[in-house]
N, C-alpha and C. Protein backbone atom coordinates (compact mmCIF):
# COMPACT_ATOMS: atom_id res chain seq x y z
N UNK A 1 -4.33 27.92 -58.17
CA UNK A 1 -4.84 26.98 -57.22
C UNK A 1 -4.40 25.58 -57.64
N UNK A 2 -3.93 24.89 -56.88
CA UNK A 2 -3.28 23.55 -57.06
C UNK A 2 -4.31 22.59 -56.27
N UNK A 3 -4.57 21.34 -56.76
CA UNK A 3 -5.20 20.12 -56.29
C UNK A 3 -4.53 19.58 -55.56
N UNK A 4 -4.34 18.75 -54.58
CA UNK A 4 -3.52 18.14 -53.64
C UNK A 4 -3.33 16.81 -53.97
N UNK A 5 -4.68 16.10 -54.96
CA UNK A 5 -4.60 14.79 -55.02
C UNK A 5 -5.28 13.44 -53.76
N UNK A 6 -5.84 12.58 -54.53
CA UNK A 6 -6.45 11.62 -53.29
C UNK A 6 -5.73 11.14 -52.48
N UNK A 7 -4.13 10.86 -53.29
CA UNK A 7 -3.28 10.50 -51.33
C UNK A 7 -3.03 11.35 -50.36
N UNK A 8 -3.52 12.64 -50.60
CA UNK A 8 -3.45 13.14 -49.34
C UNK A 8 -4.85 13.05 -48.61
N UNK A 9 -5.65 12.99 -49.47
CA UNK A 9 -7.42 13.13 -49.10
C UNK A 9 -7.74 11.33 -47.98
N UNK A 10 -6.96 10.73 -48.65
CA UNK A 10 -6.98 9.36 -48.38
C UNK A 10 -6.16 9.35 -46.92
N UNK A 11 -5.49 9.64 -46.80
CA UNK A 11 -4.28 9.73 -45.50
C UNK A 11 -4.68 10.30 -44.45
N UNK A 12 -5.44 11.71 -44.94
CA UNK A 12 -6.22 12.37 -43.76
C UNK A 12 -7.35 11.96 -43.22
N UNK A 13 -7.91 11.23 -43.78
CA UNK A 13 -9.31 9.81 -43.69
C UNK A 13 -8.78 8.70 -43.36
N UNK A 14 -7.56 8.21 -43.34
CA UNK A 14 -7.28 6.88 -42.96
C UNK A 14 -7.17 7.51 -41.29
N UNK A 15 -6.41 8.22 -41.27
CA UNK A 15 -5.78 8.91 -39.75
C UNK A 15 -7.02 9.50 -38.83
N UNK A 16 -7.80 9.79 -39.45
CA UNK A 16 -9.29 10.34 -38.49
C UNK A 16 -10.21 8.89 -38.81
N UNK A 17 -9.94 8.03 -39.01
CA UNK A 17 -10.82 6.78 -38.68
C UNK A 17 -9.70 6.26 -37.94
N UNK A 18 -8.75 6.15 -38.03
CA UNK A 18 -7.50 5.74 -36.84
C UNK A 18 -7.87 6.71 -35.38
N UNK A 19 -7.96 7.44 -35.30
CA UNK A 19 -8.33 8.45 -34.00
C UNK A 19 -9.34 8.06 -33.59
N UNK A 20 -10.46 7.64 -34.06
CA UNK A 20 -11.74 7.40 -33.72
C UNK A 20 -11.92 5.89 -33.17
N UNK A 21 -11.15 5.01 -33.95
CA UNK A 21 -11.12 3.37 -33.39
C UNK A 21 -10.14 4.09 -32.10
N UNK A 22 -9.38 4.04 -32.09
CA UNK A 22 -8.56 4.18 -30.43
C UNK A 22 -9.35 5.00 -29.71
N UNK A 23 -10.31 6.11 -29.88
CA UNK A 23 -11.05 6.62 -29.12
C UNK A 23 -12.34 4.94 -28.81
N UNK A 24 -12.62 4.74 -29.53
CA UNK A 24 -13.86 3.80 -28.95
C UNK A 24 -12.91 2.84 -28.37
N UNK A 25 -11.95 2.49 -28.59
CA UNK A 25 -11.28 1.50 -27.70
C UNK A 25 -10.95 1.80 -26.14
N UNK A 26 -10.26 3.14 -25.90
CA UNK A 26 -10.25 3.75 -24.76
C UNK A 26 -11.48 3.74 -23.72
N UNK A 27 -12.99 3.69 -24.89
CA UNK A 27 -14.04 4.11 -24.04
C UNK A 27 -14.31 2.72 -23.28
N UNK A 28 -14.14 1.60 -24.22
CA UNK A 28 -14.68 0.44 -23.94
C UNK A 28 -13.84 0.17 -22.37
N UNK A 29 -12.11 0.00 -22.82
CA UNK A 29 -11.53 -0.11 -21.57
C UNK A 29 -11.71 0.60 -20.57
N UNK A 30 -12.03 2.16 -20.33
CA UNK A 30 -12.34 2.47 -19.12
C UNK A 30 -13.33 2.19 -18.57
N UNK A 31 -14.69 1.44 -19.40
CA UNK A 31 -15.65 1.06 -18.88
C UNK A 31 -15.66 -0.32 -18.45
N UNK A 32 -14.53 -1.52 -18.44
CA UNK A 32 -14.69 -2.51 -18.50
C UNK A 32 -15.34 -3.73 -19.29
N UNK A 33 -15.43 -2.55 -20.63
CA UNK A 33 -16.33 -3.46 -21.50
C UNK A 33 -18.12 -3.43 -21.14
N UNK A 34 -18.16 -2.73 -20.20
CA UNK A 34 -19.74 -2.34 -19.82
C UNK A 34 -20.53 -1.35 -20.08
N UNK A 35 -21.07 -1.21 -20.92
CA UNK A 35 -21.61 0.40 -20.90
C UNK A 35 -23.34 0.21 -20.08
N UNK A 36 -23.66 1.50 -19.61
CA UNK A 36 -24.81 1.48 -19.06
C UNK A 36 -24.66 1.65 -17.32
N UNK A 37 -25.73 1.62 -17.11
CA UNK A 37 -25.90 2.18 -15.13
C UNK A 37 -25.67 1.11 -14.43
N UNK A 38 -25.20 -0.09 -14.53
CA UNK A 38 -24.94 -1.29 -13.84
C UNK A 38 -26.60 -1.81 -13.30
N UNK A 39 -27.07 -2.07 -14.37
CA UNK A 39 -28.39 -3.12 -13.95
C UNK A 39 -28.34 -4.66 -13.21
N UNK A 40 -27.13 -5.10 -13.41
CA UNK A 40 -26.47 -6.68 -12.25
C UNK A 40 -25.84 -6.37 -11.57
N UNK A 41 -26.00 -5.51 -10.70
CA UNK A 41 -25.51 -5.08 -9.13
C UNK A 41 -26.73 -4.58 -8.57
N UNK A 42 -25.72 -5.47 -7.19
CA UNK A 42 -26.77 -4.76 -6.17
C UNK A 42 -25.82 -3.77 -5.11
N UNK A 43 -26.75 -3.49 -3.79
CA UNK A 43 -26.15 -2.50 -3.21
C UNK A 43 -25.62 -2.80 -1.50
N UNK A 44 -24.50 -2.91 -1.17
CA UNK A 44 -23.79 -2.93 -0.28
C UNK A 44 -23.45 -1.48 0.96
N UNK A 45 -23.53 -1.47 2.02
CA UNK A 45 -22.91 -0.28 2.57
C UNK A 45 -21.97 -0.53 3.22
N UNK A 46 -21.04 0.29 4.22
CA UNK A 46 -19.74 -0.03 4.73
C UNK A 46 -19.97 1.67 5.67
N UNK A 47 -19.34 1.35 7.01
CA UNK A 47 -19.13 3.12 7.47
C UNK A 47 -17.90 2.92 7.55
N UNK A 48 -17.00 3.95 7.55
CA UNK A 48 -15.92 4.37 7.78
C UNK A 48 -15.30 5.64 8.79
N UNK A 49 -14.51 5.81 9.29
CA UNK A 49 -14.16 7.07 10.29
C UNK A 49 -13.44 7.66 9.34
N UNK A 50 -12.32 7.19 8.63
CA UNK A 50 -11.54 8.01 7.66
C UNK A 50 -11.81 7.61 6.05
N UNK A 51 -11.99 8.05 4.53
CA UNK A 51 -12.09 7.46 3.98
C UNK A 51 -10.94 8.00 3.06
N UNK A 52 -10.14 8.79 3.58
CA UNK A 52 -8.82 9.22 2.83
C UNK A 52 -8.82 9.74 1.24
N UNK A 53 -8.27 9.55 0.63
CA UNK A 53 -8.10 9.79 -0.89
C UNK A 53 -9.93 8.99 -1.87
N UNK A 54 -10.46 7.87 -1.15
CA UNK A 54 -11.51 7.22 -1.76
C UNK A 54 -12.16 7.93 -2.01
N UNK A 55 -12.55 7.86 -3.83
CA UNK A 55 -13.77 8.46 -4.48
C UNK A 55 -14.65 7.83 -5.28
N UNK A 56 -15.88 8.27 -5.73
CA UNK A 56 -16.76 6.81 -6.00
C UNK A 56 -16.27 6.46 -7.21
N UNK A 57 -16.52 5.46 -7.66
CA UNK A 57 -16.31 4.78 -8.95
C UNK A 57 -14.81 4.25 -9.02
N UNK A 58 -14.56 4.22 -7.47
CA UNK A 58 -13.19 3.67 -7.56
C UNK A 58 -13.31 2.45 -7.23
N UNK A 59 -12.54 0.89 -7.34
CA UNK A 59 -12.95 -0.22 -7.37
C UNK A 59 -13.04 -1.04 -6.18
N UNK A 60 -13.85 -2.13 -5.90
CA UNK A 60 -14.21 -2.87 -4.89
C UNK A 60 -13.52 -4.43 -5.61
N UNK A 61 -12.46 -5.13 -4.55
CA UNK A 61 -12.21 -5.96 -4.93
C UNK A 61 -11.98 -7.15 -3.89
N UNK A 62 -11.79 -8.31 -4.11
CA UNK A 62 -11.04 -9.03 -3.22
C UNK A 62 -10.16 -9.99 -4.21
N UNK A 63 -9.58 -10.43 -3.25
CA UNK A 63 -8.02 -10.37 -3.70
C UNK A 63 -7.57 -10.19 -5.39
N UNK A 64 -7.62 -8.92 -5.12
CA UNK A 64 -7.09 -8.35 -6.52
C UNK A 64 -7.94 -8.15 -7.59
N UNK A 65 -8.76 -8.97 -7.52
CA UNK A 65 -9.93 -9.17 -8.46
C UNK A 65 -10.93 -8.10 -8.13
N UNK A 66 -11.60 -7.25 -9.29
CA UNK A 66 -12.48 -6.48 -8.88
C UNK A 66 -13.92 -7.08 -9.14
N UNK A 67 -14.90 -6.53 -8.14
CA UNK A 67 -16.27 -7.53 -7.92
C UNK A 67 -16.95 -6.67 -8.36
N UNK A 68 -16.82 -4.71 -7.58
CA UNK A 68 -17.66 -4.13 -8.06
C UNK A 68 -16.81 -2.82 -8.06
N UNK A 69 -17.84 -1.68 -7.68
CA UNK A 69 -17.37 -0.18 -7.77
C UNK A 69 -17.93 0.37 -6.38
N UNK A 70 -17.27 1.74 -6.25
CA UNK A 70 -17.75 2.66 -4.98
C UNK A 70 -18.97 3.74 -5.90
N UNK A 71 -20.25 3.35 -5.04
CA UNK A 71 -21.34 4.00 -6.06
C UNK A 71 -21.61 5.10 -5.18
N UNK A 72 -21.43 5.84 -3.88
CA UNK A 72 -21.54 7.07 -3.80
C UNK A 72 -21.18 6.92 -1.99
N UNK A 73 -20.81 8.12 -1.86
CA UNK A 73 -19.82 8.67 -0.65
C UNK A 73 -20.34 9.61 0.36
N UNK A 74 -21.30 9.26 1.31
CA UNK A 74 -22.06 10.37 2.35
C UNK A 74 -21.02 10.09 3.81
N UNK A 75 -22.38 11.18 4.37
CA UNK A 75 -21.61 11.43 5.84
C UNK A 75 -23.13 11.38 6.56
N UNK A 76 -23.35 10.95 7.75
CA UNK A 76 -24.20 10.04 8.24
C UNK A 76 -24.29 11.53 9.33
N UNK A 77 -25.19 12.14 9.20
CA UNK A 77 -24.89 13.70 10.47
C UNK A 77 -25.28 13.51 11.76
N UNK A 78 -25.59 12.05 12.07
CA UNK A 78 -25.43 11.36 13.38
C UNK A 78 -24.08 11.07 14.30
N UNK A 79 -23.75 10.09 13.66
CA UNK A 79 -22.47 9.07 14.17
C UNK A 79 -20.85 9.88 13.37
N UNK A 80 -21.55 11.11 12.34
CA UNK A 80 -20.63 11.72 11.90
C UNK A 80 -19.18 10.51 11.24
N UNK A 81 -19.90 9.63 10.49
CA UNK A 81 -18.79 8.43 9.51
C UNK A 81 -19.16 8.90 8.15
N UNK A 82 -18.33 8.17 7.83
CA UNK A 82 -18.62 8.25 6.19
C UNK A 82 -19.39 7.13 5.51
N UNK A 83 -20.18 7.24 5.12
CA UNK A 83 -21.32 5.92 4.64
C UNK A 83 -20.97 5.64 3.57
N UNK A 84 -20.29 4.34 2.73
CA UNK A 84 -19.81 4.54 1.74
C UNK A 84 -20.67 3.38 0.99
N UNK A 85 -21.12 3.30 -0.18
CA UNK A 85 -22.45 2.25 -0.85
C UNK A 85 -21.39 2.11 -1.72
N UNK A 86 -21.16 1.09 -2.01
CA UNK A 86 -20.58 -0.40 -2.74
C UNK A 86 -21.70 -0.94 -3.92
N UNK A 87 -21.86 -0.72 -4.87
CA UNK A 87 -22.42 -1.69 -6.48
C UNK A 87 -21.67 -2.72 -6.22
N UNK A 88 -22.12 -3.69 -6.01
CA UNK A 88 -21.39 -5.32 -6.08
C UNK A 88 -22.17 -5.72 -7.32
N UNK A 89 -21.40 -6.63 -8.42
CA UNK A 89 -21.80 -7.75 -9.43
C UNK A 89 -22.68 -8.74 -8.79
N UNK A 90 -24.19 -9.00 -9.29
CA UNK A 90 -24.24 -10.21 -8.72
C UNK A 90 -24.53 -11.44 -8.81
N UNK A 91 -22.99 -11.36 -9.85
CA UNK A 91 -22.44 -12.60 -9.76
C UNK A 91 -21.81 -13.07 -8.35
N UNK A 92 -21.80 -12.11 -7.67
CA UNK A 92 -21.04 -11.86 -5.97
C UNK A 92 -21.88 -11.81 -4.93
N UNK A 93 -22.90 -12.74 -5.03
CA UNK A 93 -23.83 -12.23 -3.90
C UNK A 93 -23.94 -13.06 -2.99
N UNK A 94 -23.02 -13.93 -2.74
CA UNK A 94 -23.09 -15.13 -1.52
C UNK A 94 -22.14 -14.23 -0.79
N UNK A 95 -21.60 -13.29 -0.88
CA UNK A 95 -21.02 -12.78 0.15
C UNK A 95 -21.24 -13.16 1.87
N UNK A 96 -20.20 -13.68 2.68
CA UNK A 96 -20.36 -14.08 3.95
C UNK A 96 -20.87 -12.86 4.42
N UNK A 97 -21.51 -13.11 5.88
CA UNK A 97 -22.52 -11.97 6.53
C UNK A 97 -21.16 -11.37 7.26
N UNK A 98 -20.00 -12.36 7.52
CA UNK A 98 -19.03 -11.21 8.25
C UNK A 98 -17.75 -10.87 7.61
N UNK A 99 -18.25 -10.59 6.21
CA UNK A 99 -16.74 -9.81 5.60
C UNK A 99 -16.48 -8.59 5.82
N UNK A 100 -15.15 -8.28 5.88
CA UNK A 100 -14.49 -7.05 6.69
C UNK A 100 -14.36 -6.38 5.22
N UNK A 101 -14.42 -4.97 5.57
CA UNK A 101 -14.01 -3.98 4.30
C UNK A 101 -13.00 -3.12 4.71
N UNK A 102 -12.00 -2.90 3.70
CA UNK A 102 -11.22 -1.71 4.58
C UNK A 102 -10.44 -1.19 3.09
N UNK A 103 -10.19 0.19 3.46
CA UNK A 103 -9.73 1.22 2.11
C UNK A 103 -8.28 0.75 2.25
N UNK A 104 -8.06 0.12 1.19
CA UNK A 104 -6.33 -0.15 0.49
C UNK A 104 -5.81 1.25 -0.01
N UNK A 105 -4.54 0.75 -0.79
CA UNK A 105 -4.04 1.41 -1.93
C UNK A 105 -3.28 1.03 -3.02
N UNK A 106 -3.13 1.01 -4.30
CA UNK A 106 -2.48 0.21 -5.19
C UNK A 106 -0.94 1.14 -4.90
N UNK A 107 -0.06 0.23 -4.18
CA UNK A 107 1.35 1.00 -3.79
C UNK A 107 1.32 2.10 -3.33
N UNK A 108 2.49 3.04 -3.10
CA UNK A 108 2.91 3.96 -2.49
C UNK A 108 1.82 5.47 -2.60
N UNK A 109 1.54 5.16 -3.35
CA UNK A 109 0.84 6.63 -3.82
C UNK A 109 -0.16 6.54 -5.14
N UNK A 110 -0.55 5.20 -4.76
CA UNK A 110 -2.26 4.62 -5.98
C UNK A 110 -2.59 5.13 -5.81
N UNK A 111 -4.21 4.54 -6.66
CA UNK A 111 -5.51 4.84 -6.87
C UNK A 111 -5.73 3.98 -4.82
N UNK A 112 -6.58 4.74 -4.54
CA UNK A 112 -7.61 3.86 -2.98
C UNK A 112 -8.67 2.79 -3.44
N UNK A 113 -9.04 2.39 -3.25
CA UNK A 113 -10.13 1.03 -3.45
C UNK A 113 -10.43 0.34 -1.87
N UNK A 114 -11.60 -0.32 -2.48
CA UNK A 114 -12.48 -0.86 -1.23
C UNK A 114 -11.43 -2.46 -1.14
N UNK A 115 -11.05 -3.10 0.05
CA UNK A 115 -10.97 -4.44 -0.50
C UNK A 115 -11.15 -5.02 0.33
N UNK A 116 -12.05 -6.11 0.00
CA UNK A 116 -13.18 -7.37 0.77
C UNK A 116 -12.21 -8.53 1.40
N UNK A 117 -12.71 -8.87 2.49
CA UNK A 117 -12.11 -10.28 3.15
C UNK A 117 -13.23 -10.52 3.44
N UNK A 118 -14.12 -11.71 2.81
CA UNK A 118 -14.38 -12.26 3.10
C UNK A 118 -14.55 -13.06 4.30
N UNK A 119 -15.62 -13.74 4.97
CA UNK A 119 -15.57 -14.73 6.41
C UNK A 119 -15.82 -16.09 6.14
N UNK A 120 -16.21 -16.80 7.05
CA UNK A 120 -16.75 -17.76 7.27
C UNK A 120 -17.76 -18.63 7.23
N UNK A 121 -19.00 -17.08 7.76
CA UNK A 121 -20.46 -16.97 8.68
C UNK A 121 -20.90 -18.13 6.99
N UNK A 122 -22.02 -18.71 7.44
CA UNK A 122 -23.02 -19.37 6.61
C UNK A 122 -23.46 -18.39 5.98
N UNK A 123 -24.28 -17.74 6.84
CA UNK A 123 -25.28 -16.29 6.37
C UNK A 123 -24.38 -15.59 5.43
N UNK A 124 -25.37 -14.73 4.73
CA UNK A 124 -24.67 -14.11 3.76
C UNK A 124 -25.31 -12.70 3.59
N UNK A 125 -24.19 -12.07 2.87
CA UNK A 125 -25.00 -10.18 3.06
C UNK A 125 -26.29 -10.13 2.37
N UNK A 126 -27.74 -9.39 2.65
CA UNK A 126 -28.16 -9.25 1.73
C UNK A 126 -28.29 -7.67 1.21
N UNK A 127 -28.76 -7.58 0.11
CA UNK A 127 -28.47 -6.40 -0.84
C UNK A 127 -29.41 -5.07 0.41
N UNK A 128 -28.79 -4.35 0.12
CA UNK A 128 -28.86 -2.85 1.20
C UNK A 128 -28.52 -2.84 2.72
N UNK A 129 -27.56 -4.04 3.22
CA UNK A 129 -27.65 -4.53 4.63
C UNK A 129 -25.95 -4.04 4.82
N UNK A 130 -25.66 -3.37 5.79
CA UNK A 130 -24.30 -2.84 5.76
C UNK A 130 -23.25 -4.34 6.52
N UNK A 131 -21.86 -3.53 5.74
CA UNK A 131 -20.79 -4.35 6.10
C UNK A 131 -20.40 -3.89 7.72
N UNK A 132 -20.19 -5.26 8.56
CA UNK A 132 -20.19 -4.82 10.04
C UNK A 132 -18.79 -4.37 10.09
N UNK A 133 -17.76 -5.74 10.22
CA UNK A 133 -16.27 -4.65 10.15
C UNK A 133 -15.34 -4.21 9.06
N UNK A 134 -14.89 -2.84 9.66
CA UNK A 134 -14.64 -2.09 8.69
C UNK A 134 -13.09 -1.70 9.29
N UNK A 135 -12.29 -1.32 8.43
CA UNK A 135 -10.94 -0.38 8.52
C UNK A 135 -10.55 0.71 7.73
N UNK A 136 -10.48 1.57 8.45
CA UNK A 136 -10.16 2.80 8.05
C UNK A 136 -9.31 2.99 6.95
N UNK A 137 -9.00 3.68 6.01
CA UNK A 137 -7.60 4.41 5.47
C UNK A 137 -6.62 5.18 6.12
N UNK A 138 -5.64 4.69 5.75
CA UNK A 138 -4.20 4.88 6.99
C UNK A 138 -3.77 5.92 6.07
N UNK A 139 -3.59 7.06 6.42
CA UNK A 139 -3.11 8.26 6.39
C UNK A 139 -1.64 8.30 6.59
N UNK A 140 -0.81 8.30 5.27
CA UNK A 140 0.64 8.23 5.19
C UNK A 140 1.37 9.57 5.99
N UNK A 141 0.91 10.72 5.51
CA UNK A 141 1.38 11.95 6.09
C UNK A 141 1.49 11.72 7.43
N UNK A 142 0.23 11.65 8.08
CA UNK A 142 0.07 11.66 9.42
C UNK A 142 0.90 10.45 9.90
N UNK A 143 1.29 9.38 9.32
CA UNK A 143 2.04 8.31 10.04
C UNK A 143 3.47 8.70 9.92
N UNK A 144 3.86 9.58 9.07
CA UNK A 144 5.15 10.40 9.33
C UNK A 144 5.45 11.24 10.15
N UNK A 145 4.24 12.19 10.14
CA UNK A 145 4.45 13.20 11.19
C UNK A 145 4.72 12.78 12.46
N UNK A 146 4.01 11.57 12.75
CA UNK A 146 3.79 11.47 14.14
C UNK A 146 5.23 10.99 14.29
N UNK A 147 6.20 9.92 13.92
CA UNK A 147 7.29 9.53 13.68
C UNK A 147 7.96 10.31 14.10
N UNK A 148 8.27 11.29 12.85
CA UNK A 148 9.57 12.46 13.14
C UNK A 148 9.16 13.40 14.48
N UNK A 149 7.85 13.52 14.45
CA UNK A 149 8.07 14.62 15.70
C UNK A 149 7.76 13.79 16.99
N UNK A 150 8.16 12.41 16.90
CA UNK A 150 7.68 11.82 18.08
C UNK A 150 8.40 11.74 19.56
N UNK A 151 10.02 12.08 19.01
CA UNK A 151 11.12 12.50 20.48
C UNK A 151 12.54 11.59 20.06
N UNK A 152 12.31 10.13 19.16
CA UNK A 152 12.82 8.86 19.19
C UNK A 152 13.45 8.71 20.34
N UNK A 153 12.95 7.94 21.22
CA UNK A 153 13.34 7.31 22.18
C UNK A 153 14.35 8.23 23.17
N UNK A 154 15.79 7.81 23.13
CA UNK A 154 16.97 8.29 24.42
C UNK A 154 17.16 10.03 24.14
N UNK A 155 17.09 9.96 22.81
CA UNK A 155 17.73 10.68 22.38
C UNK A 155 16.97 11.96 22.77
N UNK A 156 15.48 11.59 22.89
CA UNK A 156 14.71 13.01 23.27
C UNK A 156 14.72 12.75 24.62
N UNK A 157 14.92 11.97 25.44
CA UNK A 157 14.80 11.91 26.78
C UNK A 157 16.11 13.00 27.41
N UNK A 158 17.24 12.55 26.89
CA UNK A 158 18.78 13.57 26.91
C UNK A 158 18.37 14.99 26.66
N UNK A 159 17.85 15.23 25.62
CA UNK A 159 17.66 16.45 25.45
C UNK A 159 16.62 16.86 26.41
N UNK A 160 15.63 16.56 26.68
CA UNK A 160 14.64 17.07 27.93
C UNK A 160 15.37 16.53 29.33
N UNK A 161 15.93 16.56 29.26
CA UNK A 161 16.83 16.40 30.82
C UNK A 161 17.99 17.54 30.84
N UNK A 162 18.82 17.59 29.42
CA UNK A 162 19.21 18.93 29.52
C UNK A 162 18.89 20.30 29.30
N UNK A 163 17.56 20.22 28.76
CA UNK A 163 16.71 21.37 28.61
C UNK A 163 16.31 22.01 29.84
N UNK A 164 15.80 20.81 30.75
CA UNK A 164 15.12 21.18 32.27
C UNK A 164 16.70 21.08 33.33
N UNK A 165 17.97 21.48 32.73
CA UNK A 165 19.06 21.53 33.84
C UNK A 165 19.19 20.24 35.03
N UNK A 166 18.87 19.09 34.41
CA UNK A 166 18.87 17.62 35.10
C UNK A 166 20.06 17.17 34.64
N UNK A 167 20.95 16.41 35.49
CA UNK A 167 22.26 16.11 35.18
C UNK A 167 22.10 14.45 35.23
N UNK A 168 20.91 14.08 35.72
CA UNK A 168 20.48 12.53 36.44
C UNK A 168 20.89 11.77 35.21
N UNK A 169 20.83 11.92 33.93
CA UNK A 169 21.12 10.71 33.06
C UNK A 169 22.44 10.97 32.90
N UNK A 170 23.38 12.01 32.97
CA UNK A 170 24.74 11.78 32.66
C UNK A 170 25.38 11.31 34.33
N UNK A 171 24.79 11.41 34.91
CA UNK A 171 25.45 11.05 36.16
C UNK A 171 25.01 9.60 36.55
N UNK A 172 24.53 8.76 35.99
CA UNK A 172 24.42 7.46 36.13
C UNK A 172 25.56 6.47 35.32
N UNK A 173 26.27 6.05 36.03
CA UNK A 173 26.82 4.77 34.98
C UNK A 173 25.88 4.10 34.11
N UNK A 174 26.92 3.78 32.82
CA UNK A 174 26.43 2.72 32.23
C UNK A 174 25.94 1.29 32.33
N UNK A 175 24.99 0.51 32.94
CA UNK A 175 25.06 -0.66 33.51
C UNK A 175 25.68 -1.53 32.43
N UNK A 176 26.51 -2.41 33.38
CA UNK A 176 27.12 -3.30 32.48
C UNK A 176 26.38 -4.65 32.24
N UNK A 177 26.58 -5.36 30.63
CA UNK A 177 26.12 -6.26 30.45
C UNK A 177 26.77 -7.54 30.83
N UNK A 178 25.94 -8.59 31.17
CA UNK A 178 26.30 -10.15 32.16
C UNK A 178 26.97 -10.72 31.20
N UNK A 179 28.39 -11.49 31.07
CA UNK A 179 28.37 -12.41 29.88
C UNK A 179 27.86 -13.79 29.93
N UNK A 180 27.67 -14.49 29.03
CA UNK A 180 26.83 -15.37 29.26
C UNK A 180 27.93 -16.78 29.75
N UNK A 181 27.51 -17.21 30.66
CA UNK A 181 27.91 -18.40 31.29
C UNK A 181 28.12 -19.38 31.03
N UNK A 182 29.25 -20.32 30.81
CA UNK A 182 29.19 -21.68 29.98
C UNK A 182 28.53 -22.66 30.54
């Protein structure tokens, strides 16, 4: 049986207190440096028709800056929307009474987030009082689909004219264009 010696005993203890600081560092950053249930927020609502990819604890911001979080995600079995409750900081609580909310995305294929525009109004939101206008999440797929299978213009008109045995668009001249007059 052979001893290994303290530099190895030492190395394998330096490296598992190294694992453990980057683990508490990780924790801190995904929390924002906050730990706990958010006791300085209050509570915001918003409805939505689509809320796309948005899931809670994803961020509420305006311009760029995040204010708060998405604190939980229902469906209203009335009006059949999506009721979505907003944790705002409140350090954020002069909020105008008519800021618009509507689901972003960080680029092509982000994270979704809430993001605030702000108004004008004097009045201001108060805590459990919903956001009046709202915008949906724009659904990339579906804004393709509709695109490609949409006809584009002449080109599907030609083809449904020769599909239905109509000769009317090849039998029209080309109208000619006016030149312009000095």
């Amino acid at each position: 049986m052979t001893t290994r010696g303290p530099r190895l005993e030492f190395a394998v203890g330096a490296f598992l207190l190294l694992a453990l600081a980057s683990l508490l560092v990780l924790a801190i950053a995904s929390t924002n440096g906050k730990f706990g249930f958010g006791g300085d927020t209050y509570e915001l609502t918003a409805r939505f028709t689509n809320i796309g990819p948005l899931r809670p604890m994803a961020p509420v911001k305006i311009g760029g800056v995040t204010i708060g979080r998405v604190g939980d995600i229902t469906l209203d079995p009335v009006k059949l929307d999506s009721v979505v409750t907003l944790d705002i900081d409140n350090r954020y609580k002069d909020l105008s009474a008519d800021t618009s909310a509507g689901i972003l995305t960080n680029g092509l294929l982000g994270e979704s987030y809430i993001g605030l525009q702000p108004g004008g109004d004097v009045e201001t939101l108060k805590p459990g009082e919903e956001i009046a206008f709202t915008t949906p999440a724009v659904d990339i797929i579906q804004m393709v689909g509709k695109y490609m299978f949409s006809g584009g213009g002449e080109k599907a008109a030609a083809t449904s004219n020769e599909a239905a045995g109509n000769d009317a668009g090849a039998a029209q001249p080309p109208t000619p264009t006016e030149a312009p007059q000095p």
